[in-house]
PDB file of N, CA and C in Angstrom:
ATOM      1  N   UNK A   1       0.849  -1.167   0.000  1.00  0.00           N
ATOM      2  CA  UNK A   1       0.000   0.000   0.000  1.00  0.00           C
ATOM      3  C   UNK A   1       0.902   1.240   0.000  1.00  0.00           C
ATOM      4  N   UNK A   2       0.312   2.178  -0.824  1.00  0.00           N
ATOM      5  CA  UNK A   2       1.749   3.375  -0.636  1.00  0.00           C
ATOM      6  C   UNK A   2       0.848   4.594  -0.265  1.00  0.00           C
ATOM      7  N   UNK A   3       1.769   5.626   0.366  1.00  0.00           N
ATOM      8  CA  UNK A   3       1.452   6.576   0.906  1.00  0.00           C
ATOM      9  C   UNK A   3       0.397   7.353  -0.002  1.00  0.00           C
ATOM     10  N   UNK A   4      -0.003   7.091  -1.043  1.00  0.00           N
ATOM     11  CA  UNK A   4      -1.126   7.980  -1.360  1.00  0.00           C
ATOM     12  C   UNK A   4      -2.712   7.457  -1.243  1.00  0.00           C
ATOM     13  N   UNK A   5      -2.092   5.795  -1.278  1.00  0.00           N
ATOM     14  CA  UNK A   5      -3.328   5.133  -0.911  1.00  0.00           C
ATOM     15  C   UNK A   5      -3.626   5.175   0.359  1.00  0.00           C
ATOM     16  N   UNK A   6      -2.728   5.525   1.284  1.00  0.00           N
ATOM     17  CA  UNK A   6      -3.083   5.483   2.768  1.00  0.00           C
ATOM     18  C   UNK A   6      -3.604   6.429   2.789  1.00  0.00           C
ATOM     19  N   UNK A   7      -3.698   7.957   2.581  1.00  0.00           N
ATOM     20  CA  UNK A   7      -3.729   8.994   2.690  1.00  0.00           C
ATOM     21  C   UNK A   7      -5.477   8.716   2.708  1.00  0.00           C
ATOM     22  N   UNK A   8      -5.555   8.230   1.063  1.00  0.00           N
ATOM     23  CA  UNK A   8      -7.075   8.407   0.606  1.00  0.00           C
ATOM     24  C   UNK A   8      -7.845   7.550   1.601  1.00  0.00           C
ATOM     25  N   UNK A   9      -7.530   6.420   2.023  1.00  0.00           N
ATOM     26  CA  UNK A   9      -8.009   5.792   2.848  1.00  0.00           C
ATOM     27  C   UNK A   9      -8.625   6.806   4.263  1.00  0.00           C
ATOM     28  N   UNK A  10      -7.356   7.783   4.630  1.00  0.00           N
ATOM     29  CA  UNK A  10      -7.888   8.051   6.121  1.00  0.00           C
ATOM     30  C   UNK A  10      -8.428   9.523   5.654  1.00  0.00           C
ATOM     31  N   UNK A  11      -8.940   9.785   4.859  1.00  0.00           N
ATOM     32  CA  UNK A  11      -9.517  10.996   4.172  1.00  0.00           C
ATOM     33  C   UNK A  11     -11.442   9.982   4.018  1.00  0.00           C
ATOM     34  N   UNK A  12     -10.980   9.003   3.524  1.00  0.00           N
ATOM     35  CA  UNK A  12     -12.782   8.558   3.609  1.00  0.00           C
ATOM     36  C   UNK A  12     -13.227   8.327   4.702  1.00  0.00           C
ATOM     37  N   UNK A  13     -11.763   7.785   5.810  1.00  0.00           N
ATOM     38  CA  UNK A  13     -12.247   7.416   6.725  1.00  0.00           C
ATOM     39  C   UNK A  13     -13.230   8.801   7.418  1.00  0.00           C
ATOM     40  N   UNK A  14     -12.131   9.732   7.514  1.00  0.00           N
ATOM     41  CA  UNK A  14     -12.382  11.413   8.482  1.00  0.00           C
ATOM     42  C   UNK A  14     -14.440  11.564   7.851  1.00  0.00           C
ATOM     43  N   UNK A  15     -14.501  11.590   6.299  1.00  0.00           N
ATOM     44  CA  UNK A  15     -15.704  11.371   5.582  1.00  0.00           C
ATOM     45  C   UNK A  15     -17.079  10.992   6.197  1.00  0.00           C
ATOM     46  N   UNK A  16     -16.358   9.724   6.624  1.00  0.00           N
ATOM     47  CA  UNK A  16     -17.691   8.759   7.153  1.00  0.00           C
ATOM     48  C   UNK A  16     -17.617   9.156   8.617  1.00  0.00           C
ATOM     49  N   UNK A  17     -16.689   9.652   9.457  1.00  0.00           N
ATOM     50  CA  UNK A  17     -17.145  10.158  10.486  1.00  0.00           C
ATOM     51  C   UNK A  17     -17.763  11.138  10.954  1.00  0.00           C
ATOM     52  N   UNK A  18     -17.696  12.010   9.642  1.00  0.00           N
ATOM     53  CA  UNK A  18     -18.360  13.416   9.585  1.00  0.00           C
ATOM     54  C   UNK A  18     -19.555  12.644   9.174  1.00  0.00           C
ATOM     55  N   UNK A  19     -19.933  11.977   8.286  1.00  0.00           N
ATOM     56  CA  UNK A  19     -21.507  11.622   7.978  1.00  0.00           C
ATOM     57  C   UNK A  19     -22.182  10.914   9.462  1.00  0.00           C
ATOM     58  N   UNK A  20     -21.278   9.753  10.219  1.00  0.00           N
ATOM     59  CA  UNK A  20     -22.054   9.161  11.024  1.00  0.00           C
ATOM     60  C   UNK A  20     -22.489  10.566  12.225  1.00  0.00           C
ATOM     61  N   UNK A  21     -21.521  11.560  12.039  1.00  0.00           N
ATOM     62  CA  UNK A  21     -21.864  12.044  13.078  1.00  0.00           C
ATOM     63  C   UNK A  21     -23.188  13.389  13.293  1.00  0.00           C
ATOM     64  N   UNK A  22     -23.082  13.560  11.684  1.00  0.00           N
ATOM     65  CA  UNK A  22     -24.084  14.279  11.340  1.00  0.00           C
ATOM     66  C   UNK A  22     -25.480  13.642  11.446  1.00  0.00           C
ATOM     67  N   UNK A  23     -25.649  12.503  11.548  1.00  0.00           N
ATOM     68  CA  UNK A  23     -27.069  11.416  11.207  1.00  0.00           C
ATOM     69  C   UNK A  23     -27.458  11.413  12.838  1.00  0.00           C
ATOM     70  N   UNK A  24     -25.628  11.436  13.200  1.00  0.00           N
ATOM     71  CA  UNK A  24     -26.371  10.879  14.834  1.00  0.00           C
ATOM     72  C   UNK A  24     -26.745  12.654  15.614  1.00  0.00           C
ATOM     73  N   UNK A  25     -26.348  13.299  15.151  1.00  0.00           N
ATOM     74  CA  UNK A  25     -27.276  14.843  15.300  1.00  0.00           C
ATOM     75  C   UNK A  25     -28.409  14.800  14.816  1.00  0.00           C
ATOM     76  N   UNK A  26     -28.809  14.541  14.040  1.00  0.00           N
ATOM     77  CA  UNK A  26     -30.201  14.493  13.165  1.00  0.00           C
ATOM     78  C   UNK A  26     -31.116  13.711  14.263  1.00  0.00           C
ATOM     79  N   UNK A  27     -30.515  12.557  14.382  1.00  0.00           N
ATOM     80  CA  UNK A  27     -31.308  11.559  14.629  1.00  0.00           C
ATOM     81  C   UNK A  27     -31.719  11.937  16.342  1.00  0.00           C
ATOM     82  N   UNK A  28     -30.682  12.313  17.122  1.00  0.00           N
ATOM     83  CA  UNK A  28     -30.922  12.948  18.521  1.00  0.00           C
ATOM     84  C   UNK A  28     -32.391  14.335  18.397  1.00  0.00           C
ATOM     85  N   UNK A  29     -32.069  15.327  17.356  1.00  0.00           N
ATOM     86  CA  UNK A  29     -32.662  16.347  17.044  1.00  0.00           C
ATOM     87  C   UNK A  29     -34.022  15.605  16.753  1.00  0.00           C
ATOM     88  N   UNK A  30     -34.150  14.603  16.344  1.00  0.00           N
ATOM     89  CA  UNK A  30     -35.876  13.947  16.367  1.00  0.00           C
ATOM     90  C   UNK A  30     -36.218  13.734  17.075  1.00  0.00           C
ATOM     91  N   UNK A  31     -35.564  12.898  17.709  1.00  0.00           N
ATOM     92  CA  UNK A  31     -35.750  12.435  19.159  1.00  0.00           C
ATOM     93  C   UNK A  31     -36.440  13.325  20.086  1.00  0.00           C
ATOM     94  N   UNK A  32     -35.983  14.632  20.036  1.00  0.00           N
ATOM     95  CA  UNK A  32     -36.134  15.904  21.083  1.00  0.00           C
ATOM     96  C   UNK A  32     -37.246  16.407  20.779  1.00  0.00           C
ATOM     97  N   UNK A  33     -37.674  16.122  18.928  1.00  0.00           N
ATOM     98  CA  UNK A  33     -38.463  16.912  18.761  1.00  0.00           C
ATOM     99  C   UNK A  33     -39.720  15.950  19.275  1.00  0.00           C
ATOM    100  N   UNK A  34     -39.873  14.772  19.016  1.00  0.00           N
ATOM    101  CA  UNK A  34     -41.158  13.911  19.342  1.00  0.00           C
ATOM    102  C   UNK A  34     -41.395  13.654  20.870  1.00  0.00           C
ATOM    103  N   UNK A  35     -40.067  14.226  21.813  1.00  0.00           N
ATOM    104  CA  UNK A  35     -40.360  13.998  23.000  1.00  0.00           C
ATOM    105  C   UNK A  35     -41.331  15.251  23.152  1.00  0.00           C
ATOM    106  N   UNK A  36     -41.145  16.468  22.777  1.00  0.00           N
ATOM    107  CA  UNK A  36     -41.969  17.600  22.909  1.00  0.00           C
ATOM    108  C   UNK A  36     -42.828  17.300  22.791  1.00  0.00           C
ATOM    109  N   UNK A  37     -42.803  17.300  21.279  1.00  0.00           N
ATOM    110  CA  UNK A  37     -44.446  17.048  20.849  1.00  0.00           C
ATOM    111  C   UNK A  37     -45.163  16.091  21.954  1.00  0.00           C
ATOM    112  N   UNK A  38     -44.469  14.903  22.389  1.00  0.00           N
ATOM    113  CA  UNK A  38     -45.541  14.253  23.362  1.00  0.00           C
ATOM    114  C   UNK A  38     -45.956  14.461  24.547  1.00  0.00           C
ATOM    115  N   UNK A  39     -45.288  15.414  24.874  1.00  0.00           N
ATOM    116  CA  UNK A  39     -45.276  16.252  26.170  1.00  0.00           C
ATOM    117  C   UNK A  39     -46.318  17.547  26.126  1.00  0.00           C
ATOM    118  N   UNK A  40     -45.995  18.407  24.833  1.00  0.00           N
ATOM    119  CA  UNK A  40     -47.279  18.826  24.843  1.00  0.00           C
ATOM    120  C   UNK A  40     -48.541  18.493  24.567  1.00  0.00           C
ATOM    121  N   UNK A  41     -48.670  17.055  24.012  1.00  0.00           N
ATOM    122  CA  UNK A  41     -50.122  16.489  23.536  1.00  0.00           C
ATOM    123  C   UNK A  41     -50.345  16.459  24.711  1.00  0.00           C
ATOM    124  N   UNK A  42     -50.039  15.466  25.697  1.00  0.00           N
ATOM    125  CA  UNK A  42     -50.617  14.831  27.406  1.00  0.00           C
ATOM    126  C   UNK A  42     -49.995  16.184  27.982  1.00  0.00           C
ATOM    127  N   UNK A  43     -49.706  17.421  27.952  1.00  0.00           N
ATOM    128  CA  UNK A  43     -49.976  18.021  28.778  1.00  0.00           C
ATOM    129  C   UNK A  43     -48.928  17.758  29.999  1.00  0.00           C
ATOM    130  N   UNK A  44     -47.537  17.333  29.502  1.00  0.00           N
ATOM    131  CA  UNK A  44     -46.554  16.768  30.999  1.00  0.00           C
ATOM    132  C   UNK A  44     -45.175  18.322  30.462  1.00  0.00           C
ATOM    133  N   UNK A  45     -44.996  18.381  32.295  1.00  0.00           N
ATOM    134  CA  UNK A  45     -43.721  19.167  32.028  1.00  0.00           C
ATOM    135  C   UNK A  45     -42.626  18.308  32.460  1.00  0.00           C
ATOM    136  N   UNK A  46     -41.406  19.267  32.803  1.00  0.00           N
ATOM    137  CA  UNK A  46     -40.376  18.141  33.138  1.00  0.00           C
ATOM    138  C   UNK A  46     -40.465  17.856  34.504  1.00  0.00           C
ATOM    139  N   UNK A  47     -40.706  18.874  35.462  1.00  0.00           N
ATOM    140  CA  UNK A  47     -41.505  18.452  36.895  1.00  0.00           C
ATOM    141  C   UNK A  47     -42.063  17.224  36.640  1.00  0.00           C
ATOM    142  N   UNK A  48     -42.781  16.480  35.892  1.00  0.00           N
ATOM    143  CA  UNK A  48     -43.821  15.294  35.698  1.00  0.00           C
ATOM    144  C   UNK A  48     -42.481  14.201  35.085  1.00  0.00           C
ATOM    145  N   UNK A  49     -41.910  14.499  34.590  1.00  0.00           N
ATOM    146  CA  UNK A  49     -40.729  13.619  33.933  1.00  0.00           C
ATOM    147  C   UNK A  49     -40.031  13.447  35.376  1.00  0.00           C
ATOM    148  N   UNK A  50     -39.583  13.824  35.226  1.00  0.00           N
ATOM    149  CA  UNK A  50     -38.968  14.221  37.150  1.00  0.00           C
ATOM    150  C   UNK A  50     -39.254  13.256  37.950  1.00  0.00           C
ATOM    151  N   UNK A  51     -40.500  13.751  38.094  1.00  0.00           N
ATOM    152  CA  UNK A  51     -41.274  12.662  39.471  1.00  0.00           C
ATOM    153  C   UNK A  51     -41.394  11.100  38.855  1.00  0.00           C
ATOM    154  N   UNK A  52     -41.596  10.568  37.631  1.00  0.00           N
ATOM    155  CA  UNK A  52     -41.991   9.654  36.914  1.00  0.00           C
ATOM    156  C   UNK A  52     -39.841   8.791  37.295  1.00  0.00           C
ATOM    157  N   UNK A  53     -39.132   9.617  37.277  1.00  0.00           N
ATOM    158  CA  UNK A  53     -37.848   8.403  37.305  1.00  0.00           C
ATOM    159  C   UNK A  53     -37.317   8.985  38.962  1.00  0.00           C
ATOM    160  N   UNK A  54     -38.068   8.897  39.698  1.00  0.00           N
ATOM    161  CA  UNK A  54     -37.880   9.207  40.826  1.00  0.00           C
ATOM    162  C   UNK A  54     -38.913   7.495  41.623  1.00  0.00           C
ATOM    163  N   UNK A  55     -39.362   7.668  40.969  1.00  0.00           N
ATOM    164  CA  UNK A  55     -40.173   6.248  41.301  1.00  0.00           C
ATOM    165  C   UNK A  55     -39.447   4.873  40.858  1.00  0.00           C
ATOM    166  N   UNK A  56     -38.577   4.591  40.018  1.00  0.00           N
ATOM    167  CA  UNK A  56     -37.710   3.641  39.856  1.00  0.00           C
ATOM    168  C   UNK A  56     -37.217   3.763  40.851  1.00  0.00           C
ATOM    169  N   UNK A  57     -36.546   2.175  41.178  1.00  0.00           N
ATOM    170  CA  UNK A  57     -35.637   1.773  41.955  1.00  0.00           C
ATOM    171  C   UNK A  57     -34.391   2.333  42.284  1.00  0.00           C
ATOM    172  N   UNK A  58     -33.760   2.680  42.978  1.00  0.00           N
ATOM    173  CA  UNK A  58     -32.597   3.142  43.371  1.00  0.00           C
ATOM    174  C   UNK A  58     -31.312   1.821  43.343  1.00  0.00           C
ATOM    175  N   UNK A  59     -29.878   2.308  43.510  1.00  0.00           N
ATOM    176  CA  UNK A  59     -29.366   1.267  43.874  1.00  0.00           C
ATOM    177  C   UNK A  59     -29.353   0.731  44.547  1.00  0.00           C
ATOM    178  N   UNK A  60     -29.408  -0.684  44.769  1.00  0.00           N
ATOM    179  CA  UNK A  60     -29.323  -1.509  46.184  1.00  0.00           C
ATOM    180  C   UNK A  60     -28.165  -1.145  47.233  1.00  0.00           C
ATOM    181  N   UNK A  61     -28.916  -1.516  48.416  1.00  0.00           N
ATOM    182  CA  UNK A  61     -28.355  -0.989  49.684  1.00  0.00           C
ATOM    183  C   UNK A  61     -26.715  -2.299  49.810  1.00  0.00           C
ATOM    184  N   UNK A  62     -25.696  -2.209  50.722  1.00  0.00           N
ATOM    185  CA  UNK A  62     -25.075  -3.082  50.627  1.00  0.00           C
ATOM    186  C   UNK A  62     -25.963  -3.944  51.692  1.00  0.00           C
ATOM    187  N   UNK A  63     -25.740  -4.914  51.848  1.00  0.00           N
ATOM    188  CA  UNK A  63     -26.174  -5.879  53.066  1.00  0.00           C
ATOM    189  C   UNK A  63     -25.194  -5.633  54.023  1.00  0.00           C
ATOM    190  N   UNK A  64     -25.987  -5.583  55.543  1.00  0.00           N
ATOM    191  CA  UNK A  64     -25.423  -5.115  56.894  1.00  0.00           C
ATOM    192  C   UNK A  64     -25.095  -6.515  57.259  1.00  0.00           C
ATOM    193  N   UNK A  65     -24.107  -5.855  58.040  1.00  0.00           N
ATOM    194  CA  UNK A  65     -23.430  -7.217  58.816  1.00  0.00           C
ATOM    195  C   UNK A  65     -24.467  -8.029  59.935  1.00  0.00           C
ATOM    196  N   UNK A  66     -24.825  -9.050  60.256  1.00  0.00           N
ATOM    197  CA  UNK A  66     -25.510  -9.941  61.043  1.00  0.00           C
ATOM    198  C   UNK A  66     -25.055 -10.107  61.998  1.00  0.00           C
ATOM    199  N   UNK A  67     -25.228 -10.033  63.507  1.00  0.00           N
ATOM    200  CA  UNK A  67     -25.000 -10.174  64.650  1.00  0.00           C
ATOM    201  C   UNK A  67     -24.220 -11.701  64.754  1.00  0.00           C
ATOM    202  N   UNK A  68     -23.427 -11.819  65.558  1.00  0.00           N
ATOM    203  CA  UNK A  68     -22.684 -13.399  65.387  1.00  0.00           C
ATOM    204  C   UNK A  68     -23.713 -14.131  66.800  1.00  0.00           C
ATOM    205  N   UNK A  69     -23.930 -15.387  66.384  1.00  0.00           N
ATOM    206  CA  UNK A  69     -24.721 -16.301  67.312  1.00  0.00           C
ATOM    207  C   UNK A  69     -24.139 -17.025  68.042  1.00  0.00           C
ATOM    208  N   UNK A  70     -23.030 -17.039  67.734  1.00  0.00           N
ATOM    209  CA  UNK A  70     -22.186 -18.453  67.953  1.00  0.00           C
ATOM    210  C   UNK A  70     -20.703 -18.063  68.544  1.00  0.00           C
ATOM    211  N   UNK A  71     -19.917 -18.709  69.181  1.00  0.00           N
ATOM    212  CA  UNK A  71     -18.667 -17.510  69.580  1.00  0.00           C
ATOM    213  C   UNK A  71     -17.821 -19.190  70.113  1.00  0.00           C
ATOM    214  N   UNK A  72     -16.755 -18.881  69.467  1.00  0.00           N
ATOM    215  CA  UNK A  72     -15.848 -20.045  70.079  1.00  0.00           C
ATOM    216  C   UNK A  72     -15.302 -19.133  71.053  1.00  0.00           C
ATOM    217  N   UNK A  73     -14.898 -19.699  72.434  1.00  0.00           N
ATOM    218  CA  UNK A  73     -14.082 -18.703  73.279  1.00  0.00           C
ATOM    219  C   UNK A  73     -12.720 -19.308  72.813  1.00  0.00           C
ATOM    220  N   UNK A  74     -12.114 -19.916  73.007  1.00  0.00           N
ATOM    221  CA  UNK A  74     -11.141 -20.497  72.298  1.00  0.00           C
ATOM    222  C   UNK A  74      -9.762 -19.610  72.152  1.00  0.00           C
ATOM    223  N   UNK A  75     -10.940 -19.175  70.447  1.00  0.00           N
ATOM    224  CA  UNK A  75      -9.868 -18.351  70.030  1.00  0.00           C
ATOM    225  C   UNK A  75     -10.506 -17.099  69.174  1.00  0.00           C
ATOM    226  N   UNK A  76     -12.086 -17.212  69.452  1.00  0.00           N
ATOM    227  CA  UNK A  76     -12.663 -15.716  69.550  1.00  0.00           C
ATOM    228  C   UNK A  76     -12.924 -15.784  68.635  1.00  0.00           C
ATOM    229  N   UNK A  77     -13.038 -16.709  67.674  1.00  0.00           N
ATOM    230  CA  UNK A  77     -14.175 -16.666  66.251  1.00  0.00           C
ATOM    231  C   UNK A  77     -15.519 -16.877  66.497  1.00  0.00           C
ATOM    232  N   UNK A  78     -16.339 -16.009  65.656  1.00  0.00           N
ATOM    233  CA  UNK A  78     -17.935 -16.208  65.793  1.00  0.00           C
ATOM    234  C   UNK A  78     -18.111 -16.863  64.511  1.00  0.00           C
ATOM    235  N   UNK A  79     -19.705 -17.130  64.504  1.00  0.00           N
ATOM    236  CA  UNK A  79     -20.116 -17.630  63.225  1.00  0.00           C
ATOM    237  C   UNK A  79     -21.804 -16.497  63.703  1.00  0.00           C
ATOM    238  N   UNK A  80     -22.224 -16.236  61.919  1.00  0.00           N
ATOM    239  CA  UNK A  80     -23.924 -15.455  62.672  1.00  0.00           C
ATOM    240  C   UNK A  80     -24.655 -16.919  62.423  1.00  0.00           C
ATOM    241  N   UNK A  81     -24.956 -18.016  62.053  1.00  0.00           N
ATOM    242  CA  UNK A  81     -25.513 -18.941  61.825  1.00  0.00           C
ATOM    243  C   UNK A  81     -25.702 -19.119  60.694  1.00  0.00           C
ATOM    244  N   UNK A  82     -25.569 -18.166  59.318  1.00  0.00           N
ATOM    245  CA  UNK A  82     -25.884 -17.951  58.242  1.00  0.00           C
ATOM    246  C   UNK A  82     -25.203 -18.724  57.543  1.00  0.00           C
ATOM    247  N   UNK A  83     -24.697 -19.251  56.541  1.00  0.00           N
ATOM    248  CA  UNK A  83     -23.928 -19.531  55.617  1.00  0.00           C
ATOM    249  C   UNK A  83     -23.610 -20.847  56.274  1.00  0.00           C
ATOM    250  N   UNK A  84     -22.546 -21.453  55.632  1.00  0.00           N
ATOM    251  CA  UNK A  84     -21.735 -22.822  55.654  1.00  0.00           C
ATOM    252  C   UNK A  84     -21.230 -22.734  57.718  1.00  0.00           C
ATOM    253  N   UNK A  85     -21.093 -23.880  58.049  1.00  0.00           N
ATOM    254  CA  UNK A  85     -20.352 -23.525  59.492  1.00  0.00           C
ATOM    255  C   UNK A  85     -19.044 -23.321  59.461  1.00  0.00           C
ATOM    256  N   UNK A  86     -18.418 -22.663  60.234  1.00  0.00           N
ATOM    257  CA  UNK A  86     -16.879 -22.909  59.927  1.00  0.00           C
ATOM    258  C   UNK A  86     -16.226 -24.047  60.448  1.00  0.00           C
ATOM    259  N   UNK A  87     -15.358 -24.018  59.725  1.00  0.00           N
ATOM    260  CA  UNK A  87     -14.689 -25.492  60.193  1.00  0.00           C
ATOM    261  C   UNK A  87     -14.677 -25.792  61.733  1.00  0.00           C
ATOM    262  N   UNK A  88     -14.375 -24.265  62.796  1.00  0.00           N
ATOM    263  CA  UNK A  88     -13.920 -24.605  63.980  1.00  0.00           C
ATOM    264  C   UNK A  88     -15.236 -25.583  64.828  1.00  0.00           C
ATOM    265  N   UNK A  89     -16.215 -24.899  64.209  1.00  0.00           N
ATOM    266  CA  UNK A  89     -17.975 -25.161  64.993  1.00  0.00           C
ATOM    267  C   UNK A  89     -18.041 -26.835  64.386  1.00  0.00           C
ATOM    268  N   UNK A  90     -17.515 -27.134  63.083  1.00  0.00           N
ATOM    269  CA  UNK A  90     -17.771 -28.984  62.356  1.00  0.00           C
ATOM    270  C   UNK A  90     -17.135 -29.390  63.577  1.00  0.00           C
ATOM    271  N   UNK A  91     -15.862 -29.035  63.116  1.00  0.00           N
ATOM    272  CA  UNK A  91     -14.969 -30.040  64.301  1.00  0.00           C
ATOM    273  C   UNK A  91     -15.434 -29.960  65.369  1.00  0.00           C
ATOM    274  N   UNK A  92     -15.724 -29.084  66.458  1.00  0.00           N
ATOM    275  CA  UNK A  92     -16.016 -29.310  67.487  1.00  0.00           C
ATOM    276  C   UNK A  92     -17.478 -29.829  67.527  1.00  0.00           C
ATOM    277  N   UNK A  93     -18.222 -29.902  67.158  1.00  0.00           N
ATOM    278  CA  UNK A  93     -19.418 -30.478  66.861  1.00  0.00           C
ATOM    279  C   UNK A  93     -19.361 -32.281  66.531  1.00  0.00           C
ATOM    280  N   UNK A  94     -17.768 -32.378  66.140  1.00  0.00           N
ATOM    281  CA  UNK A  94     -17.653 -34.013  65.373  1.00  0.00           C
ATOM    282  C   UNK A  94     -17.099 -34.385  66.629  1.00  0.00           C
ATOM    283  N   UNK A  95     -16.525 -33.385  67.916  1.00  0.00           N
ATOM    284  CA  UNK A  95     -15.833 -34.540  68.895  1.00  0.00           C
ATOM    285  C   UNK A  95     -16.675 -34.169  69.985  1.00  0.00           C
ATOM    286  N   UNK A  96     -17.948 -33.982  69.457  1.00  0.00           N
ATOM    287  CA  UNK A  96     -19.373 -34.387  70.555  1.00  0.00           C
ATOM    288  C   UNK A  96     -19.511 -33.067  71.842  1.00  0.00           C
ATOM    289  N   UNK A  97     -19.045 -32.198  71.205  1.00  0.00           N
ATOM    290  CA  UNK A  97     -19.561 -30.623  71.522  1.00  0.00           C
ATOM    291  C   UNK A  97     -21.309 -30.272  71.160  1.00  0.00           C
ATOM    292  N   UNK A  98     -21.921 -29.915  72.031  1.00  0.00           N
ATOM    293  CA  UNK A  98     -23.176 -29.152  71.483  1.00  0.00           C
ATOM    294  C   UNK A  98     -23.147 -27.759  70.710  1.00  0.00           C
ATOM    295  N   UNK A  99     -24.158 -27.733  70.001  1.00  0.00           N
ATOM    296  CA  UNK A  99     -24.437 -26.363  69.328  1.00  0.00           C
ATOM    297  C   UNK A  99     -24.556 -25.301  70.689  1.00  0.00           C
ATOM    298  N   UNK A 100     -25.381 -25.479  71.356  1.00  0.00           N
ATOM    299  CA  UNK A 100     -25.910 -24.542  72.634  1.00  0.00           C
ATOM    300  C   UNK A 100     -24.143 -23.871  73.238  1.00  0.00           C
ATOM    301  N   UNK A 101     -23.707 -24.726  73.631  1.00  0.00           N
ATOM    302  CA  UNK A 101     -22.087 -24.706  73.858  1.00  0.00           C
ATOM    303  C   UNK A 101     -21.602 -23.096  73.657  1.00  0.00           C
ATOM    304  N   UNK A 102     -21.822 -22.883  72.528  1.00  0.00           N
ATOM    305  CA  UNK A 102     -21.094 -21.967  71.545  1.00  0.00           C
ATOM    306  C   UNK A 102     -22.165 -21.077  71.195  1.00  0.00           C
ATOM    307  N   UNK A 103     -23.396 -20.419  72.249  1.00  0.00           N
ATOM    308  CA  UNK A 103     -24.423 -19.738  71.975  1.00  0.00           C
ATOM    309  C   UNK A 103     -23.974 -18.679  72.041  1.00  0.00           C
ATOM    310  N   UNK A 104     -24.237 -17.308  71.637  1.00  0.00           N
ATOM    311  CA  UNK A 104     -23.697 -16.198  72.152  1.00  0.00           C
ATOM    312  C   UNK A 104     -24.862 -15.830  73.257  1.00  0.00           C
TER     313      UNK A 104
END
């Protein structure tokens, strides 16, 4: 490929970015215009737009930490009861420890 063909190449390219970008103006500029128009048919302002995405969902909250139920004195690990047990609560549970044991 030689430098004049490259040239022409990034000359159609610059081309088509000026066209996509002109279409995607156009195409926004409709957009704006049919939102009007539907806003003035029903009679809504943007106060009413407003309140309308104020009613969607927000982001979710993180999840709060759970109180621990369970407390090895040991060596001061808890468990909240939730999830898998930890190993310390199996084992001691396999050499005939009670659950109650380890109540908080």
């Amino acid at each position: 490929m030689t430098k004049d063909q490259l040239s022409e190449l990034l000359a159609q390219k610059a081309a088509l970015e000026q066209q996509i970008a002109d279409v995607q103006r156009a195409q926004h500029s409709e957009a704006v215009a049919k939102v009007k128009a539907l806003m003035a048919e029903h009679g809504l302002t943007l106060a009413d737009i407003g309140s309308a995405s104020k009613a969607a969902p927000g982001p979710k909250k993180a999840p709060s930490k759970v109180a621990a139920k369970f407390h090895d004195p040991a060596t001061g690990d808890t468990w909240s009861g939730r999830g898998l047990k930890p190993k310390w609560l199996t084992a001691a549970l396999a050499a005939g420890r009670a659950l109650s044991e380890f109540a908080v």
